[in-house]
Protein backbone atom coordinates (compact mmCIF):
# COMPACT_ATOMS: atom_id res chain seq x y z
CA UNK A 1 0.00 0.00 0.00
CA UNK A 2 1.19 3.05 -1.03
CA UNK A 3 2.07 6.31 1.49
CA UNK A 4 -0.84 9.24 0.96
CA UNK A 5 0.67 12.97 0.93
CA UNK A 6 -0.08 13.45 4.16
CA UNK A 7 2.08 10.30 5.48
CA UNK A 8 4.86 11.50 2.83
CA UNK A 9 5.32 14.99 4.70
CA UNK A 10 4.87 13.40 8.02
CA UNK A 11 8.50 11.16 7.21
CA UNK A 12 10.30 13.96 6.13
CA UNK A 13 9.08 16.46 8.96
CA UNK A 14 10.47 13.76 11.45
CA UNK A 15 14.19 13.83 12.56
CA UNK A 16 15.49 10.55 11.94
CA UNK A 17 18.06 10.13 15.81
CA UNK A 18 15.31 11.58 17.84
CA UNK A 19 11.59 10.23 16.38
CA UNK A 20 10.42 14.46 16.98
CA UNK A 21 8.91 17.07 14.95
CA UNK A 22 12.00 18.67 13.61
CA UNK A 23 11.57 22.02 14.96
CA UNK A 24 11.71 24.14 11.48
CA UNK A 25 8.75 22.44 10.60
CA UNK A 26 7.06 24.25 13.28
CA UNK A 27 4.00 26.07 13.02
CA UNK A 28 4.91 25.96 9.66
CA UNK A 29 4.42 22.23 9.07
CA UNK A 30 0.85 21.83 10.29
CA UNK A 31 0.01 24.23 7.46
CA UNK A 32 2.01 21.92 5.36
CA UNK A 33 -0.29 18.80 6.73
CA UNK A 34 -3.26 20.31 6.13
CA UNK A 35 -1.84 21.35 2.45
CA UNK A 36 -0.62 17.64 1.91
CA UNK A 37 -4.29 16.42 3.19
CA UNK A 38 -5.92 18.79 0.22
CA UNK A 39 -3.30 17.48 -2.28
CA UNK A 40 -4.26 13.90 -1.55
CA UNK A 41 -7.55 14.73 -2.10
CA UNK A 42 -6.93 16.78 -5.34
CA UNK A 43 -4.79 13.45 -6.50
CA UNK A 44 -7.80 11.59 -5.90
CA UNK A 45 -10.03 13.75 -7.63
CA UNK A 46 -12.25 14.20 -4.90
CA UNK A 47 -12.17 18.57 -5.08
CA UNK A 48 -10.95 21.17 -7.41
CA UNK A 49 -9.17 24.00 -6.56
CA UNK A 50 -9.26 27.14 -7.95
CA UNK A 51 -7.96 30.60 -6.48
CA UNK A 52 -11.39 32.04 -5.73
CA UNK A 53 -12.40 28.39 -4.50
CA UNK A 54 -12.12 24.81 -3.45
CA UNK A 55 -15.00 22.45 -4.26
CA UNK A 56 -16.17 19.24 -4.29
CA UNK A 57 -15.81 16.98 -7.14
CA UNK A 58 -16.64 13.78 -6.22
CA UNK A 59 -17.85 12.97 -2.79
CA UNK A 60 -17.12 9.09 -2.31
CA UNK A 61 -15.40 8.23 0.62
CA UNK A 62 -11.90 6.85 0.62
CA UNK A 63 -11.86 4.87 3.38
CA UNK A 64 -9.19 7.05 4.99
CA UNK A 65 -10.68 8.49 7.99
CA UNK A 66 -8.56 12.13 8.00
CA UNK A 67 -9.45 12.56 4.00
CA UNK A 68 -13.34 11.65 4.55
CA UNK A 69 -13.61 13.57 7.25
CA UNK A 70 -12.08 16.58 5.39
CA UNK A 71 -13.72 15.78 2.58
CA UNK A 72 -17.26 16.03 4.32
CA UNK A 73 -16.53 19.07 6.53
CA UNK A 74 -16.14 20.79 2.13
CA UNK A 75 -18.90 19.30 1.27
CA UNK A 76 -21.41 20.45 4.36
CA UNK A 77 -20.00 24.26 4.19
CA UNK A 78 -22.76 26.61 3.08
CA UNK A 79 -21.23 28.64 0.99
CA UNK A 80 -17.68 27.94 -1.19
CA UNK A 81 -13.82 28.70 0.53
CA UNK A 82 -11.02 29.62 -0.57
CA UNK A 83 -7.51 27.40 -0.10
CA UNK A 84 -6.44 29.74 2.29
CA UNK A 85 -9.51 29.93 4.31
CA UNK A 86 -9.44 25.63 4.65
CA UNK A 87 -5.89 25.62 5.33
CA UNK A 88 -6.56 28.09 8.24
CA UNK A 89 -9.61 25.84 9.62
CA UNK A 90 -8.36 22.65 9.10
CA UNK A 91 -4.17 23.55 10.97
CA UNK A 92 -6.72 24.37 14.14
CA UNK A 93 -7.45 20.33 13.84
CA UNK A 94 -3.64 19.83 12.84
CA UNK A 95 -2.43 18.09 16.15
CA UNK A 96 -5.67 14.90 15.76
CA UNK A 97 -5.19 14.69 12.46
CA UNK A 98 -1.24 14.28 12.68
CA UNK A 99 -1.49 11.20 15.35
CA UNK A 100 -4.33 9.58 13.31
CA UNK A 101 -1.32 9.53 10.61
CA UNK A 102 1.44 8.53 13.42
CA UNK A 103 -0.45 5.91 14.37
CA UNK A 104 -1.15 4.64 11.37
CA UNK A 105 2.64 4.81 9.64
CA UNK A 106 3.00 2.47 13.41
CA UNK A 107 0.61 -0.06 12.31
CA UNK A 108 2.25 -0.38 9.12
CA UNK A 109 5.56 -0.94 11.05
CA UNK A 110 7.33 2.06 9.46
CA UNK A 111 7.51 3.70 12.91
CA UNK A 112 7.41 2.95 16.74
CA UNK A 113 5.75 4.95 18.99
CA UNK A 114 7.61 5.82 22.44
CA UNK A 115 6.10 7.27 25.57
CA UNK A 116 8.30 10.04 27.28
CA UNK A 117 8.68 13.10 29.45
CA UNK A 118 10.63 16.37 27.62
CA UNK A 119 12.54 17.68 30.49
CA UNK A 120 11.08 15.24 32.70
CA UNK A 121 8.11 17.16 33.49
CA UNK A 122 6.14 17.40 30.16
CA UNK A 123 5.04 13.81 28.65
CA UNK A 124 5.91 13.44 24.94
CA UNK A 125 6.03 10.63 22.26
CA UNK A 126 8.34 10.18 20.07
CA UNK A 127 8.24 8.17 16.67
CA UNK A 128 11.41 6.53 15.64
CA UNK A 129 11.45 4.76 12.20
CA UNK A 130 11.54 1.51 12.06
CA UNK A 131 12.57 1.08 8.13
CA UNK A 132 13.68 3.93 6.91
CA UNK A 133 13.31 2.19 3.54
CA UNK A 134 9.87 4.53 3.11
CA UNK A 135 11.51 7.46 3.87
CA UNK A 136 14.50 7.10 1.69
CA UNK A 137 12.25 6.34 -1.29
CA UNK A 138 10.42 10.00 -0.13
CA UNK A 139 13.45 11.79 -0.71
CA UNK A 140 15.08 10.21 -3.23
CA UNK A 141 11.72 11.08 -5.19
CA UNK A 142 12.28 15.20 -4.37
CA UNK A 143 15.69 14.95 -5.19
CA UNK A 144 15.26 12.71 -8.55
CA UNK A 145 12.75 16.02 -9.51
CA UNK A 146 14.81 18.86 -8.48
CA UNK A 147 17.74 17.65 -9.76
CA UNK A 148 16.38 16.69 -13.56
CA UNK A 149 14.92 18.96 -16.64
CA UNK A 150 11.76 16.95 -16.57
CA UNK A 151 8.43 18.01 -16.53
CA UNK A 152 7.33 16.07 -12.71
CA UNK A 153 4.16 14.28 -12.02
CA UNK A 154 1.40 16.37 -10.10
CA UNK A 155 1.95 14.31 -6.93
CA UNK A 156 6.03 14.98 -6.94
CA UNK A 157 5.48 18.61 -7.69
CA UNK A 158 2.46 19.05 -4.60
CA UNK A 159 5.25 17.23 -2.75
CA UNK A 160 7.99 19.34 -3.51
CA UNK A 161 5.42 22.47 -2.89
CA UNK A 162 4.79 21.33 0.44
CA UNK A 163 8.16 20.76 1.31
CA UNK A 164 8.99 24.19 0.64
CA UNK A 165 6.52 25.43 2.60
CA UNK A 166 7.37 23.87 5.74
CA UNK A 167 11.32 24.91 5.17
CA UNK A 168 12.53 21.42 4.99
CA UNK A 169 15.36 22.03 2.30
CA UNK A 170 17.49 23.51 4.26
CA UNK A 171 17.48 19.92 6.55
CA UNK A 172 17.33 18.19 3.19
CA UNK A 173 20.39 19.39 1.12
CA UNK A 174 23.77 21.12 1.88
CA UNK A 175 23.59 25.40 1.43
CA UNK A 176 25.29 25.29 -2.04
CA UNK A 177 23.24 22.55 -3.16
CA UNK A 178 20.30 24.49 -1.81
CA UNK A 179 21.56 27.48 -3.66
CA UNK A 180 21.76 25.82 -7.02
CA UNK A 181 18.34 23.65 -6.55
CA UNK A 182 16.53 26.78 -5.72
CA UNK A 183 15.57 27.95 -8.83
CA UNK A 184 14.32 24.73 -9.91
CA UNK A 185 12.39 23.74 -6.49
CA UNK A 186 10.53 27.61 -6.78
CA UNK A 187 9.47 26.30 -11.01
CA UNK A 188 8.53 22.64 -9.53
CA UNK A 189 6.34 24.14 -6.83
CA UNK A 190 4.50 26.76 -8.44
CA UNK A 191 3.11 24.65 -11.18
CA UNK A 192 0.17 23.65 -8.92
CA UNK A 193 -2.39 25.88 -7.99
CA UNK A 194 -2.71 24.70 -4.22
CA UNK A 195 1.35 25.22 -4.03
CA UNK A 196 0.74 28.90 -4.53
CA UNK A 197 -1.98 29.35 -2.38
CA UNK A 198 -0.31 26.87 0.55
CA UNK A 199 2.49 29.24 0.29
CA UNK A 200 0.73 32.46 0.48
CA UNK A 201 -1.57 31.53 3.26
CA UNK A 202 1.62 30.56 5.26
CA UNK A 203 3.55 33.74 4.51
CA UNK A 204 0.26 36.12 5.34
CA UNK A 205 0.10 34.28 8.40
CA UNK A 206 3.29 34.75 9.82
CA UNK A 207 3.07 38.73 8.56
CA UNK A 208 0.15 38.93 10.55
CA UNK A 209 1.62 37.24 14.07
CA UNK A 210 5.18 39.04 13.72
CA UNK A 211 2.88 42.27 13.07
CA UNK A 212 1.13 41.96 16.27
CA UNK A 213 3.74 40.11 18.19
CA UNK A 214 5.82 43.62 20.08
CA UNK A 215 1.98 44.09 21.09
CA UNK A 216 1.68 40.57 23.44
């Protein structure tokens, strides 16, 4: 069975010695989530996106409980939203929907799940991998795209978008790499709509909380 989007960004958000969030990926990466859960359902043709909109094109369940439950909370809103506007809602629900996936990539024995305290007060778990074989197919994927002239498949460039947006290159390649790759993982991401908009709804938010910030 193969990893959705969501799963995907989940692997590469983790840091491989410790089983944690790595922390660039935070807040950033539960915007990232929520954009990888809209992907998969774009790549399943279950909505369209659009930059006024995001609709419903086909409301069959998947049998994946995150995506149906996503995919009914678009279908029962009154009126039409924006990618923004769902990316916004759905990063409030960021934290379920991000074990639901944990403990799922645990059932499928590509992680274990460890109980813990974080400076032995605060209890955490942690998720080391358990095959890293997964993972390493995950970013040998990105890298196979940024690093060739060819025109990606949707799924690789969504991937690559979300990526981006939750600053994970920097973790992924060395700075001059990064330097050279740039240009190419900016033309790879912005070929899909949701990219763009995943982007801009993460930058607008972080305006708005460094604008008000001095004020707290």
């Amino acid at each position: 069975m193969r990893l959705t989007m969501p799963e995907e960004i989940l692997l590469l958000m983790l840091d491989d010695e410790t089983g944690r969030l790595i922390d660039r990926a935070a807040p950033s990466g539960d915007y990232a989530l929520v954009g990888a859960i809209l992907a998969e359902l774009a790549l399943q043709e279950r909505i369209r996106t659009a930059p006024a909109r995001l609709t419903i094109a086909n409301p069959a369940p998947l049998g994946d409980e995150v995506l149906d439950e996503v995919l009914g909370r678009i279908q029962a809103e009154a009126e039409p939203q924006d990618s923004r506007w769902w990316i916004e809602t759905l990063a409030k629900d960021a934290d379920r929907f991000r074990d639901a996936y944990f403990d799922r990539l645990v059932r499928r024995g590509i992680l274990k799940m460890e109980e813990g305290r974080f400076l032995w007060i605060f209890a955490e778990r942690r998720y080391p991998l358990i095959s890293d074989k997964e993972e390493r197919e995950v970013k040998g994927r990105v890298m196979a795209v940024i690093f060739n002239d060819a025109v990606p498949e949707p799924h690789d460039s969504l991937l690559i978008g979300l990526t981006r947006a939750a600053g994970l290159f920097p973790l992924l390649l060395a700075p001059a790499e990064l330097e050279r790759a740039q240009p190419r993982i900016d033309q790879v991401a912005d070929m899909q709509e949701l990219n763009r908009s995943l982007l801009e709804a993460v930058r607008d938010i972080f305006t708005e909380v460094a604008r008000y910030a001095p004020l707290m």
